[in-house]
PDB file of N, CA and C in Angstrom:
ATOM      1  N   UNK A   1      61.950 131.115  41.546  1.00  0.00           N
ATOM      2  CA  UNK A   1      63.361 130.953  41.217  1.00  0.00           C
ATOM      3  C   UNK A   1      63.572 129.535  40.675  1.00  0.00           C
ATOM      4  N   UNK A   2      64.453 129.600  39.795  1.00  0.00           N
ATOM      5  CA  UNK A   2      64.397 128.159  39.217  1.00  0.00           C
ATOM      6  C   UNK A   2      65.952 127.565  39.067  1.00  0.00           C
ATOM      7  N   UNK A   3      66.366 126.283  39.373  1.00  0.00           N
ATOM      8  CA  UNK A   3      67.673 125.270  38.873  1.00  0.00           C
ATOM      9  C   UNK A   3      68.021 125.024  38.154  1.00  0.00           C
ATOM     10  N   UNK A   4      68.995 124.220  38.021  1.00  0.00           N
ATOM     11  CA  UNK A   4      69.371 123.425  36.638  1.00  0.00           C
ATOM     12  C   UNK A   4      69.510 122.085  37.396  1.00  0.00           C
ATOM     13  N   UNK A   5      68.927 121.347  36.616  1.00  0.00           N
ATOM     14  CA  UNK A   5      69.152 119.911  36.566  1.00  0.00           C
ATOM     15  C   UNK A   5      69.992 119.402  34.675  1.00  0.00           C
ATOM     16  N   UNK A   6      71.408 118.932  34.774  1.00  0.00           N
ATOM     17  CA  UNK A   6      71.830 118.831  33.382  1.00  0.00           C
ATOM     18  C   UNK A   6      71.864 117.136  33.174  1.00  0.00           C
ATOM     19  N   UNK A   7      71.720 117.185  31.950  1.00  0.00           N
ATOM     20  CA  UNK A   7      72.127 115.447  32.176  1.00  0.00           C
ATOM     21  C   UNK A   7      72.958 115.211  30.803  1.00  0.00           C
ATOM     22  N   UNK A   8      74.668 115.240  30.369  1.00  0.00           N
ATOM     23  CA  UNK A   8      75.130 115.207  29.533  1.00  0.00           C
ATOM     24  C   UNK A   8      75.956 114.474  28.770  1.00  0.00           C
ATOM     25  N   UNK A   9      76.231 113.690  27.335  1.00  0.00           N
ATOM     26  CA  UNK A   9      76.701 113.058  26.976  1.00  0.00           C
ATOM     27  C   UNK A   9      76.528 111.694  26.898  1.00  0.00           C
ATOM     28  N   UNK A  10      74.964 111.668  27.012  1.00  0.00           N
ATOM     29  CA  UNK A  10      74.150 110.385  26.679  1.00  0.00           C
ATOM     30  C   UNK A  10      74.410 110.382  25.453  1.00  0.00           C
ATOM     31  N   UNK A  11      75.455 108.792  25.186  1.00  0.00           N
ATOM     32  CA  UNK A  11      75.000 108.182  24.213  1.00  0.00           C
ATOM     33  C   UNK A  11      74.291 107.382  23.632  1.00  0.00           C
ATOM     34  N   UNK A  12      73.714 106.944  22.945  1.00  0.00           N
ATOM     35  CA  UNK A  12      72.357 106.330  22.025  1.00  0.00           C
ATOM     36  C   UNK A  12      72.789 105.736  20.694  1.00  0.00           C
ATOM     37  N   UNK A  13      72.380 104.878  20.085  1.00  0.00           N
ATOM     38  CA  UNK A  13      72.534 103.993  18.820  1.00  0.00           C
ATOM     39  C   UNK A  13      71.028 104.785  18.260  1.00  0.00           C
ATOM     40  N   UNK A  14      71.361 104.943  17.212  1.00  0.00           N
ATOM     41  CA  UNK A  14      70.377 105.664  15.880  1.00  0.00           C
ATOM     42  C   UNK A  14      70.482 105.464  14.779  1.00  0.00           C
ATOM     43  N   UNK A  15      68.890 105.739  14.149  1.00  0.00           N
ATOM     44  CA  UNK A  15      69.162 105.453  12.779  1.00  0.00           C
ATOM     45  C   UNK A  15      68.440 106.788  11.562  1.00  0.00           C
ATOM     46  N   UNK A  16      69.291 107.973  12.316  1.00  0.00           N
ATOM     47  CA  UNK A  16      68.691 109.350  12.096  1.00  0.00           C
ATOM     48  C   UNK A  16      69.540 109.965  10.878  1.00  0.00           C
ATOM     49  N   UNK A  17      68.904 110.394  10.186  1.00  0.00           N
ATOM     50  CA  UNK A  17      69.564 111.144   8.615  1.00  0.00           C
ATOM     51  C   UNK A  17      68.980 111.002   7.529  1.00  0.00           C
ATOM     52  N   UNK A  18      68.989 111.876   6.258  1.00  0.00           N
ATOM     53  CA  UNK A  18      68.657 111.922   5.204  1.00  0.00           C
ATOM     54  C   UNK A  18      69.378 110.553   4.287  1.00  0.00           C
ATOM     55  N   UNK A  19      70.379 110.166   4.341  1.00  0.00           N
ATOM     56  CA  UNK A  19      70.992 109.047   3.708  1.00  0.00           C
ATOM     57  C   UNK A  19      70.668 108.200   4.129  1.00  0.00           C
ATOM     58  N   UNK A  20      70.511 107.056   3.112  1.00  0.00           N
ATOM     59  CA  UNK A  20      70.140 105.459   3.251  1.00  0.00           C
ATOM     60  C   UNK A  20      71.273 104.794   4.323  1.00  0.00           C
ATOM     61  N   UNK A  21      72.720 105.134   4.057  1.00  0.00           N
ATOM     62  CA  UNK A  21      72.990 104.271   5.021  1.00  0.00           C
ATOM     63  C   UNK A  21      73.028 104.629   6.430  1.00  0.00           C
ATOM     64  N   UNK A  22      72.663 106.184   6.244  1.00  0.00           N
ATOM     65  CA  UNK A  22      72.688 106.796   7.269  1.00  0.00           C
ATOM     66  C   UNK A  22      71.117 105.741   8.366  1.00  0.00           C
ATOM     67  N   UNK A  23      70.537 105.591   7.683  1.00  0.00           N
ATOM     68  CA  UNK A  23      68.849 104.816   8.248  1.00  0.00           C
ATOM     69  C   UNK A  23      69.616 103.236   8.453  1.00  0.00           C
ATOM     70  N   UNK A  24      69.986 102.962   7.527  1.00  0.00           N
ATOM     71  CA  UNK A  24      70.467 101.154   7.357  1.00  0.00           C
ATOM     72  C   UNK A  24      71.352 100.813   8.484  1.00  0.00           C
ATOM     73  N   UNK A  25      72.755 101.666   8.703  1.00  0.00           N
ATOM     74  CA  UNK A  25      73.501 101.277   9.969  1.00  0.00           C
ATOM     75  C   UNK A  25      73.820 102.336  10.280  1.00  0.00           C
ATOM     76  N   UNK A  26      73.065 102.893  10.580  1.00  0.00           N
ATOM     77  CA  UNK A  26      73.031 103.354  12.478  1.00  0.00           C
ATOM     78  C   UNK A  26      74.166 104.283  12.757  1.00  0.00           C
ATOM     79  N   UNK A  27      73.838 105.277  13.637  1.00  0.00           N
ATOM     80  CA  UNK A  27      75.291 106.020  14.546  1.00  0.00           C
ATOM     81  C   UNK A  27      75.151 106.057  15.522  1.00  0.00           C
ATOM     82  N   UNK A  28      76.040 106.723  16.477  1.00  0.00           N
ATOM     83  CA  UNK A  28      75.942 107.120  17.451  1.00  0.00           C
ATOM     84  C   UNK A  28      75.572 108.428  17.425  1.00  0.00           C
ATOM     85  N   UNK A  29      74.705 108.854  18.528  1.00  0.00           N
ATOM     86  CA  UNK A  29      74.165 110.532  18.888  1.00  0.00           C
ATOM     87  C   UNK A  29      74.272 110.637  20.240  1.00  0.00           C
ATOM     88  N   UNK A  30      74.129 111.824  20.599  1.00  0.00           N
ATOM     89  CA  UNK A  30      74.793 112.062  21.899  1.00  0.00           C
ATOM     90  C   UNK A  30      74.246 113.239  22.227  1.00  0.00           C
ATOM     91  N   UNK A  31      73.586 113.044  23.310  1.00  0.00           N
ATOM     92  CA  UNK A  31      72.652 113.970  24.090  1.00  0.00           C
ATOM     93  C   UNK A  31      72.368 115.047  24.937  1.00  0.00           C
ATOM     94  N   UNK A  32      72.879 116.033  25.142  1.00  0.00           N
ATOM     95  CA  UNK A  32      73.108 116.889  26.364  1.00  0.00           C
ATOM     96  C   UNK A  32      71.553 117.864  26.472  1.00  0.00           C
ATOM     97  N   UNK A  33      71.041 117.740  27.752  1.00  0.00           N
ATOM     98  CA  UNK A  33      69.849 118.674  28.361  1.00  0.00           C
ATOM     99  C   UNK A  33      69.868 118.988  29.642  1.00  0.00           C
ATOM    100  N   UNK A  34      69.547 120.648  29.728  1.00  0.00           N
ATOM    101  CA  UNK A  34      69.245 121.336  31.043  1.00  0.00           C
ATOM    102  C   UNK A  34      68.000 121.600  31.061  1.00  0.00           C
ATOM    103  N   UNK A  35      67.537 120.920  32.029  1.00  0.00           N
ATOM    104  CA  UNK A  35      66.092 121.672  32.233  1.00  0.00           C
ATOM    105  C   UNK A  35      66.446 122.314  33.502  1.00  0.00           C
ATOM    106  N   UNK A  36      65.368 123.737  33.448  1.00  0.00           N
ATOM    107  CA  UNK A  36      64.930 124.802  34.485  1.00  0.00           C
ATOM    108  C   UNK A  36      63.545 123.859  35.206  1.00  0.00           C
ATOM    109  N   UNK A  37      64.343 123.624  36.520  1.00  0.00           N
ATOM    110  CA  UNK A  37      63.163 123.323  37.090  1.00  0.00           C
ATOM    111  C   UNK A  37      63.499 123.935  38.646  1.00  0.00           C
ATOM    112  N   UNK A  38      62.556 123.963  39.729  1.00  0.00           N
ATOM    113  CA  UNK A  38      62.624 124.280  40.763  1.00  0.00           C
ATOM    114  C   UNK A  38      63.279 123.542  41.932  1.00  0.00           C
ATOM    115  N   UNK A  39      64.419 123.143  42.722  1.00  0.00           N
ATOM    116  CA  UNK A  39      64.539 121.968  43.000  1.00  0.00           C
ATOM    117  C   UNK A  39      64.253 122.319  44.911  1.00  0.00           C
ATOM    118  N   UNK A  40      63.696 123.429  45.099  1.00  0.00           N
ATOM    119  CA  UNK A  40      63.649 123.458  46.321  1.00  0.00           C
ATOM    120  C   UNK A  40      63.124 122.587  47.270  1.00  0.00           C
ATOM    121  N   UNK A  41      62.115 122.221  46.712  1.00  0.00           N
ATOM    122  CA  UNK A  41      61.280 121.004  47.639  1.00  0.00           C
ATOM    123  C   UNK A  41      61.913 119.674  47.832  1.00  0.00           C
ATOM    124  N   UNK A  42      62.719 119.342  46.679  1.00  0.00           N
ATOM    125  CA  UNK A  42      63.344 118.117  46.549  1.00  0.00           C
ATOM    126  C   UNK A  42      64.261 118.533  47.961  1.00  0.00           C
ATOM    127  N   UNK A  43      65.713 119.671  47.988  1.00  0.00           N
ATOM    128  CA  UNK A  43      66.186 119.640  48.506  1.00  0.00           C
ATOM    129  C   UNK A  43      65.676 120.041  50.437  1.00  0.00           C
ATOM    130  N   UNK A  44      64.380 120.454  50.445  1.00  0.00           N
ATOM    131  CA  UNK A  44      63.387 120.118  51.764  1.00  0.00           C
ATOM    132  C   UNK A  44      63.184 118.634  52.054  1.00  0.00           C
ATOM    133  N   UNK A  45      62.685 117.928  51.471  1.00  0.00           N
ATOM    134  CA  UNK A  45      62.234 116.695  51.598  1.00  0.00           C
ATOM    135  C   UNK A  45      63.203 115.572  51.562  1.00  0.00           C
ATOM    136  N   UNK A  46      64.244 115.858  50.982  1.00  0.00           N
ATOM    137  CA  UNK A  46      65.625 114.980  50.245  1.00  0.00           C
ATOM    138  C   UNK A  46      64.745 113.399  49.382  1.00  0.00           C
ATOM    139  N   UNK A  47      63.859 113.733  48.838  1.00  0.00           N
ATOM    140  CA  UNK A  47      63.062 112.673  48.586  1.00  0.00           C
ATOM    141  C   UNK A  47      63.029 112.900  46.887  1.00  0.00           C
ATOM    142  N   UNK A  48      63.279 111.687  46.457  1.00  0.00           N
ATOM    143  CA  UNK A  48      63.065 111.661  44.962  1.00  0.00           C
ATOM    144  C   UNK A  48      62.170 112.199  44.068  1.00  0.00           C
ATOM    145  N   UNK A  49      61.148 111.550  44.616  1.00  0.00           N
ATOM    146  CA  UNK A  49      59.983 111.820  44.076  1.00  0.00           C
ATOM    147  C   UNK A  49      59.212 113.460  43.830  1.00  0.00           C
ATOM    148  N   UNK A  50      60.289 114.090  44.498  1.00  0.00           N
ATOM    149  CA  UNK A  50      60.056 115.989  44.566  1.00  0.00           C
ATOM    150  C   UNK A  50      60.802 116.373  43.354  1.00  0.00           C
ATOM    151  N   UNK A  51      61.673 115.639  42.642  1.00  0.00           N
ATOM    152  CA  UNK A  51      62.681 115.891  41.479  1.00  0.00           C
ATOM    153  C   UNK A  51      62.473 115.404  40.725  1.00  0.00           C
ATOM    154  N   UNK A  52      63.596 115.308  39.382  1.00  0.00           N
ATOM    155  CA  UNK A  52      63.258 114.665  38.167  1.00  0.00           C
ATOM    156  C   UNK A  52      64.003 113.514  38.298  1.00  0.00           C
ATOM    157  N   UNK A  53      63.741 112.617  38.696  1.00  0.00           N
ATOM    158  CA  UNK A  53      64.453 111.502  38.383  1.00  0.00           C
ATOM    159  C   UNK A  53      65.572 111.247  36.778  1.00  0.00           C
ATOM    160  N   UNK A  54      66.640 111.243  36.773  1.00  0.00           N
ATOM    161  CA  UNK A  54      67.272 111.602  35.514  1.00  0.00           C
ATOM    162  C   UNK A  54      67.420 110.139  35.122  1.00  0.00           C
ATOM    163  N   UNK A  55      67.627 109.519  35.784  1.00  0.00           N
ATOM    164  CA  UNK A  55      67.893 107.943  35.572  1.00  0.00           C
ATOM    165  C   UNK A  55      66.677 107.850  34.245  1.00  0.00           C
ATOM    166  N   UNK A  56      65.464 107.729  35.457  1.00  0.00           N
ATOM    167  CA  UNK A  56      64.315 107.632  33.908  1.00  0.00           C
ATOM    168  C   UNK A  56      64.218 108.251  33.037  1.00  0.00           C
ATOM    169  N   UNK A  57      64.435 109.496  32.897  1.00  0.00           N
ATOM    170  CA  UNK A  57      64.893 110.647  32.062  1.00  0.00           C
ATOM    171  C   UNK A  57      65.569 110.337  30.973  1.00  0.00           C
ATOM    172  N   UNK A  58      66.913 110.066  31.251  1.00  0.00           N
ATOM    173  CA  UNK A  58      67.816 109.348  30.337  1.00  0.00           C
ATOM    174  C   UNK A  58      67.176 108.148  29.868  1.00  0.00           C
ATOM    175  N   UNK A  59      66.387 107.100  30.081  1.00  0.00           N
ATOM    176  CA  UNK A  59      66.307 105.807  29.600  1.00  0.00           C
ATOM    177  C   UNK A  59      64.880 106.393  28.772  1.00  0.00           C
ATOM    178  N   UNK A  60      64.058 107.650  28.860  1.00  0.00           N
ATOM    179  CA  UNK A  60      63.128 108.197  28.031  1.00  0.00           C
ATOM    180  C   UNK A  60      63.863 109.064  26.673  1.00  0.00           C
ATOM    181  N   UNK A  61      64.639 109.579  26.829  1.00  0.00           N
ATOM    182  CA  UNK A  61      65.682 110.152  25.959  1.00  0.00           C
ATOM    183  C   UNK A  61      66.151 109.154  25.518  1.00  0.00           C
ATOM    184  N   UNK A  62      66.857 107.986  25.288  1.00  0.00           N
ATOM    185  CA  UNK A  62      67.153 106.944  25.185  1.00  0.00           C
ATOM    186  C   UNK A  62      66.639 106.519  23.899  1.00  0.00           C
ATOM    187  N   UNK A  63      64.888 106.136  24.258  1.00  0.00           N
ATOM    188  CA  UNK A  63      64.061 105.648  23.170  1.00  0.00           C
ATOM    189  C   UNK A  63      63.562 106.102  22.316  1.00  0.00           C
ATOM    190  N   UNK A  64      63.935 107.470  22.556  1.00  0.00           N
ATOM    191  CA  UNK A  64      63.035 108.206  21.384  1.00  0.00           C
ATOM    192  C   UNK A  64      64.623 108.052  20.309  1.00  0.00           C
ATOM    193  N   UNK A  65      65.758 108.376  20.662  1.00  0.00           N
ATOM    194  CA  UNK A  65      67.311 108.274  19.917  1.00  0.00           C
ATOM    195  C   UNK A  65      66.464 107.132  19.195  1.00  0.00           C
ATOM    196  N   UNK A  66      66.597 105.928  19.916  1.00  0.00           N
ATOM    197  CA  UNK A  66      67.010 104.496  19.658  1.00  0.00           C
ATOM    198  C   UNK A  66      65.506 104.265  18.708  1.00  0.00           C
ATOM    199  N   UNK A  67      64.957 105.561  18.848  1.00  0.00           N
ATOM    200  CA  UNK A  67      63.369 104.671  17.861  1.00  0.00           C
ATOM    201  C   UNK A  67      63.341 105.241  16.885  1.00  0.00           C
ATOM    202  N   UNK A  68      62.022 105.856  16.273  1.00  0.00           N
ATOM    203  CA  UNK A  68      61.780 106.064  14.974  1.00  0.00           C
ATOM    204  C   UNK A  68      62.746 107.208  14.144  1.00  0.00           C
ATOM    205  N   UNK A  69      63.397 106.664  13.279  1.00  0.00           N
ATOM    206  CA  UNK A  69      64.160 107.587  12.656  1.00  0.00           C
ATOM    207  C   UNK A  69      63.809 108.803  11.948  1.00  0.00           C
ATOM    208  N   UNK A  70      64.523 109.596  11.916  1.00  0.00           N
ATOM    209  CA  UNK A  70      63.727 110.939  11.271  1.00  0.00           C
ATOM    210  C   UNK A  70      64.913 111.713  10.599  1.00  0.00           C
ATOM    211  N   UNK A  71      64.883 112.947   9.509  1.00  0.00           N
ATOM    212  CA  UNK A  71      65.902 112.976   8.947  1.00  0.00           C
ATOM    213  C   UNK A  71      66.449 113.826   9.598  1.00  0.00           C
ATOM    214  N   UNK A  72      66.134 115.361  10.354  1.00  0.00           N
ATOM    215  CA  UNK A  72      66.946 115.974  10.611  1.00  0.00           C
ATOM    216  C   UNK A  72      67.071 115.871  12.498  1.00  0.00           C
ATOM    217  N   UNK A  73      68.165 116.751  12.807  1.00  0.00           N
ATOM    218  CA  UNK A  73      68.720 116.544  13.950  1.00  0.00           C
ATOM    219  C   UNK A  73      67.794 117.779  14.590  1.00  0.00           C
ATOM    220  N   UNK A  74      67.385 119.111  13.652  1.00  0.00           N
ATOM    221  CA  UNK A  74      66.296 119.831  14.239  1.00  0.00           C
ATOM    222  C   UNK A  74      64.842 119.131  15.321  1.00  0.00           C
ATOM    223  N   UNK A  75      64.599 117.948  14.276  1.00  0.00           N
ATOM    224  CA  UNK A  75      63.404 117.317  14.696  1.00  0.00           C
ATOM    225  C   UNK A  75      63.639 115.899  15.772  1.00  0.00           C
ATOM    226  N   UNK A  76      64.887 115.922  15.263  1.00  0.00           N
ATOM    227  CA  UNK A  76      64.878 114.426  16.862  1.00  0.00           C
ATOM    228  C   UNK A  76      65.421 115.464  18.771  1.00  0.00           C
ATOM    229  N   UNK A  77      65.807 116.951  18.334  1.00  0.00           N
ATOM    230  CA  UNK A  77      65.991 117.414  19.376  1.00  0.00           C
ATOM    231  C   UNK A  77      64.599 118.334  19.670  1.00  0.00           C
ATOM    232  N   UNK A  78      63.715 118.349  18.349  1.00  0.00           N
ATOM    233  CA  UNK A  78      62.922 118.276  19.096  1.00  0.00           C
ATOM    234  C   UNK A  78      61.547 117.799  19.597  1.00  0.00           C
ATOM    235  N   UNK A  79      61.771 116.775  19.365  1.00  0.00           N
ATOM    236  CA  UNK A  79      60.939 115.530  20.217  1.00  0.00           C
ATOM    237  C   UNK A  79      61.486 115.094  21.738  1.00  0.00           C
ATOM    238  N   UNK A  80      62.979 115.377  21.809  1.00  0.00           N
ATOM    239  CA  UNK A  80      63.532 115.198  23.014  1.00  0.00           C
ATOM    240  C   UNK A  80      63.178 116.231  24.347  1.00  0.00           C
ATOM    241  N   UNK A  81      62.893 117.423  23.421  1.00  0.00           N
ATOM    242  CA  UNK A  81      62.628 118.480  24.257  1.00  0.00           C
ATOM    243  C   UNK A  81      61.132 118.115  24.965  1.00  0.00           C
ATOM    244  N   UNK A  82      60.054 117.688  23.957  1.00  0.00           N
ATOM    245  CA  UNK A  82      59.138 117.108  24.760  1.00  0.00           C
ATOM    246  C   UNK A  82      58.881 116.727  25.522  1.00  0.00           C
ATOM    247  N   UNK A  83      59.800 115.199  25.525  1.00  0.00           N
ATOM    248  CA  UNK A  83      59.973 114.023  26.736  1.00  0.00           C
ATOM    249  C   UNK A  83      59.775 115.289  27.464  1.00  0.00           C
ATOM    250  N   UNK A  84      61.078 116.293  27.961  1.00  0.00           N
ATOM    251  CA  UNK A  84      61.491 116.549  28.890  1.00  0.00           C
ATOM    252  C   UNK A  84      60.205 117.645  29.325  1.00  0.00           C
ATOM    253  N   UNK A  85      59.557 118.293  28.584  1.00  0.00           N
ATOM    254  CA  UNK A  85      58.880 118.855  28.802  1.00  0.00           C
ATOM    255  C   UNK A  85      57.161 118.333  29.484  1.00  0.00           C
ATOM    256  N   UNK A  86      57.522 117.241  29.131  1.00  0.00           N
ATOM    257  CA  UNK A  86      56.413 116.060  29.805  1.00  0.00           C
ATOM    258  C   UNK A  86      55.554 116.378  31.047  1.00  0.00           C
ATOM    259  N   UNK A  87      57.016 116.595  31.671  1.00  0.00           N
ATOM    260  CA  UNK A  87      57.030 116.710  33.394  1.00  0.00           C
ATOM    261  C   UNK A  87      56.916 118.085  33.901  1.00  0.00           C
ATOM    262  N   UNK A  88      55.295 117.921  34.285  1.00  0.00           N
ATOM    263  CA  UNK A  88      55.339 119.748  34.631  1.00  0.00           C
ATOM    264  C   UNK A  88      55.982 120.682  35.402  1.00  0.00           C
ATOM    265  N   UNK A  89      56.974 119.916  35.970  1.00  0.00           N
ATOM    266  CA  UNK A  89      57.937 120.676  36.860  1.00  0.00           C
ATOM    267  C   UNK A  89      59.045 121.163  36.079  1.00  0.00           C
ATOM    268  N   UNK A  90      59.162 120.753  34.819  1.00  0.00           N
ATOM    269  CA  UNK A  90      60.051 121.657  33.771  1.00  0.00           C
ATOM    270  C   UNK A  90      59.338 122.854  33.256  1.00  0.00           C
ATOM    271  N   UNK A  91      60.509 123.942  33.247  1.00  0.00           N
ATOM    272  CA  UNK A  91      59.807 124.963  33.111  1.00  0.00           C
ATOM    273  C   UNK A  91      60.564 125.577  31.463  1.00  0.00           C
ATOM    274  N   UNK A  92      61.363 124.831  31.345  1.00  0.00           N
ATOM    275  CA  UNK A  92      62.100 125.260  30.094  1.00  0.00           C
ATOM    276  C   UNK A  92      62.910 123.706  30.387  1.00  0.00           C
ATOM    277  N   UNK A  93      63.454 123.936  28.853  1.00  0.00           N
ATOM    278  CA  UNK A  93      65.060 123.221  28.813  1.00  0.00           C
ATOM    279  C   UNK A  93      65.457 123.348  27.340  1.00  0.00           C
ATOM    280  N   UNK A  94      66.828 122.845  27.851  1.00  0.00           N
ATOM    281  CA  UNK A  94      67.837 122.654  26.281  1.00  0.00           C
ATOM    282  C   UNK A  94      68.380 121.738  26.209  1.00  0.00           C
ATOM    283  N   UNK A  95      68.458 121.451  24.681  1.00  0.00           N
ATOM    284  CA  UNK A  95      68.387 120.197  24.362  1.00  0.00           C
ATOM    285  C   UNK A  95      69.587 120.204  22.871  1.00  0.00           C
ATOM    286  N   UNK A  96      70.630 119.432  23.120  1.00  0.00           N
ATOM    287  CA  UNK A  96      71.895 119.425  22.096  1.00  0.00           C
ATOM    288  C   UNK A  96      71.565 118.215  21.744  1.00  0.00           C
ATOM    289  N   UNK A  97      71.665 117.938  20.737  1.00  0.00           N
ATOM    290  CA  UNK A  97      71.846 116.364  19.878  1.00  0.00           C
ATOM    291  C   UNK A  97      73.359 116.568  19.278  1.00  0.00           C
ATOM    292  N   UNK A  98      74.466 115.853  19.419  1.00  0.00           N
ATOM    293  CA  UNK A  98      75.134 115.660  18.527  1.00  0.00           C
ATOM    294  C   UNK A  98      75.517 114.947  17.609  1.00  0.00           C
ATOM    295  N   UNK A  99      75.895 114.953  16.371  1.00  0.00           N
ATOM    296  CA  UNK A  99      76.123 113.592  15.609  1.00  0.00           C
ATOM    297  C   UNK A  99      77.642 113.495  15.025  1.00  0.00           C
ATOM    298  N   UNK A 100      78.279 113.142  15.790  1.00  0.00           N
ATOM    299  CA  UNK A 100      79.760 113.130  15.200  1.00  0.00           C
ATOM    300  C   UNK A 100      80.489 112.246  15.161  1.00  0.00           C
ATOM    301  N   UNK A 101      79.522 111.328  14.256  1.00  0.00           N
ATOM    302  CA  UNK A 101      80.377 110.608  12.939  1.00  0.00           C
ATOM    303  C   UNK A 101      78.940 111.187  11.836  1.00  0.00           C
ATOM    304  N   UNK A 102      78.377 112.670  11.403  1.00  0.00           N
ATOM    305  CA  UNK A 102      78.351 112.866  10.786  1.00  0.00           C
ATOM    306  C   UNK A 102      78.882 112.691   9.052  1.00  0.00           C
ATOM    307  N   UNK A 103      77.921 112.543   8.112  1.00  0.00           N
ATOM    308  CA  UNK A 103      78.778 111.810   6.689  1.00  0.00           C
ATOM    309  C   UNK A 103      78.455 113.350   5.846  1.00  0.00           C
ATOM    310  N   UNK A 104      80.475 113.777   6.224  1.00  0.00           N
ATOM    311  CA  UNK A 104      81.117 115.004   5.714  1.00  0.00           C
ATOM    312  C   UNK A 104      81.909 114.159   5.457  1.00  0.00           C
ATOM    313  N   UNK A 105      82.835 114.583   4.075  1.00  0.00           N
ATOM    314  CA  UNK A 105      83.731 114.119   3.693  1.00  0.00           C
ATOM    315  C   UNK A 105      85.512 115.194   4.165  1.00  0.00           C
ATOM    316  N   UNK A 106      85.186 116.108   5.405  1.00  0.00           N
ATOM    317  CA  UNK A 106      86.236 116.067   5.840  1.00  0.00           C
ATOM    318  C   UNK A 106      86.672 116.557   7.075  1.00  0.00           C
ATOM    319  N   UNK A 107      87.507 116.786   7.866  1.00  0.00           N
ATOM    320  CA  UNK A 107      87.948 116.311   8.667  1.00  0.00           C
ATOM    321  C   UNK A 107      86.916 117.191   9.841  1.00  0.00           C
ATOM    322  N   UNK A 108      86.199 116.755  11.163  1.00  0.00           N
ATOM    323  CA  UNK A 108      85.503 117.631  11.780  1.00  0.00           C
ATOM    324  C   UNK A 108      85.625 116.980  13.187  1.00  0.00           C
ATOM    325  N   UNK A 109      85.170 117.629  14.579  1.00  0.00           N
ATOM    326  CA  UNK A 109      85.108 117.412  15.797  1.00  0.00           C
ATOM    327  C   UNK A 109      83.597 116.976  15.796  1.00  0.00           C
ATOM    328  N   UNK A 110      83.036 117.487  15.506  1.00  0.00           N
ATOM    329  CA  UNK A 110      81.256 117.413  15.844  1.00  0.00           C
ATOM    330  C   UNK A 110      80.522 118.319  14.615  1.00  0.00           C
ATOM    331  N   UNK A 111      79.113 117.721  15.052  1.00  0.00           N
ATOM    332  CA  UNK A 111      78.299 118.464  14.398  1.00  0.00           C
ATOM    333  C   UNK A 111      76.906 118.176  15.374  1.00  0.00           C
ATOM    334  N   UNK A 112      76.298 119.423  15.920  1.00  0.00           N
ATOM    335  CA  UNK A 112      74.910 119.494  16.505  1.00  0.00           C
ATOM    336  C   UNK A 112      74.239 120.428  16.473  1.00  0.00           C
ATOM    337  N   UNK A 113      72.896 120.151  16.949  1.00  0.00           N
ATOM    338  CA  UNK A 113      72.061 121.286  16.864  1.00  0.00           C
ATOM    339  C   UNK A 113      71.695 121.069  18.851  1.00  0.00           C
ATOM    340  N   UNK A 114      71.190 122.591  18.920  1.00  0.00           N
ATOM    341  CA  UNK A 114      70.931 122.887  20.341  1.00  0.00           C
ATOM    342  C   UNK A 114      69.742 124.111  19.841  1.00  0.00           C
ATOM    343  N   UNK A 115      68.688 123.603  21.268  1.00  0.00           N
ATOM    344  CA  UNK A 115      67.555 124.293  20.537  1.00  0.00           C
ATOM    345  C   UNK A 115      67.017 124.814  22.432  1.00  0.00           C
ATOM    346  N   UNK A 116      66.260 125.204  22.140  1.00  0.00           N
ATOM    347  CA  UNK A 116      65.393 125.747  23.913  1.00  0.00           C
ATOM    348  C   UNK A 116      64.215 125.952  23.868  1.00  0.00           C
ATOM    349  N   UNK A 117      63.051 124.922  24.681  1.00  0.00           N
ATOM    350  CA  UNK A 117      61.974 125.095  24.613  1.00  0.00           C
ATOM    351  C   UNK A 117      61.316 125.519  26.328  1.00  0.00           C
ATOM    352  N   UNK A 118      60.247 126.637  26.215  1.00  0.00           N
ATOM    353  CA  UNK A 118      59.776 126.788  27.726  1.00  0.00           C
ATOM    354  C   UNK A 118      58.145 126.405  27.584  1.00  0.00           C
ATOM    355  N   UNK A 119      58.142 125.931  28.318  1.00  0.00           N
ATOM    356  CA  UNK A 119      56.273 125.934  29.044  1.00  0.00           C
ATOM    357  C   UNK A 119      55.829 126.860  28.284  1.00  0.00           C
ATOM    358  N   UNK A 120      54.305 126.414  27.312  1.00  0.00           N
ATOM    359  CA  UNK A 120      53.884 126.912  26.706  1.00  0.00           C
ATOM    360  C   UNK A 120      52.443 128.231  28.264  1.00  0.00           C
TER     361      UNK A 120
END
C-alpha cells in the first residue's frame, strides 16, 4: 500500500525557454510533486530517516530549476522527476512545472506541464 508525500509551490529562479531573453533574465517556475511512497515505517519509528526528507528534496528540486537551462518545460519536469525518483522508496511521482510569466502576448493565469513517472 502506498502514500502521498506532496511538496507544492516551490518557487525557483530559472533560465528555462526557447527565447534568448527567456535564457538571459530568468523567471520564475514553480514546482508541485507527489511521490507514492510507503510511509508506514516512518510513521512506526517517528524517525526521519524512514521518510523522504522534503526539506532536502526541495533544495534538490531547487538546483536542477536554478541550473542548467533547457528549452522545454517537458524536459526540466523531467529531470525533476528523477531527482525524485533517486530515492528508492519512491515508487512513482508527479511532477508540475509551472511557468507563469510565460512570453504569450495575452492575457493568462498559468502555463504548465505535469507528467508521472513510476519505478522502472
Amino acid at each position: 500500500m502506498a502514500d502521498q508525500i506532496s511538496l507544492t509551490g516551490l518557487r525557483v529562479r530559472g533560465f528555462h525557454g526557447v527565447l534568448e531573453h527567456e535564457r538571459r533574465e530568468g523567471q520564475d517556475f514553480v514546482v508541485d510533486v507527489g511521490l507514492l511512497v510507503t510511509t508506514t515505517p516512518a510513521a512506526i519509528s517517528d524517525d526521519l530517516v524512514d521518510t523522504i526528507d522534503y526539506g532536502e528534496l526541495a533544495q534538490r528540486l531547487a538546483d536542477v530549476v536554478s541550473g542548467e537551462p533547457v528549452n522545454l518545460l517537458e524536459t526540466l519536469a523531467a529531470r525533476l522527476a528523477e531527482v525524485c525518483l533517486a530515492d528508492e522508496r519512491v515508487e512513482a511521482v508527479t511532477v508540475t512545472v509551472h511557468k507563469p510569466q510565460a512570453p504569450i502576448p495575452l492575457s493568462f493565469a498559468d502555463v504548465a506541464v505535469s507528467i508521472r513517472r513510476e519505478r522502472a
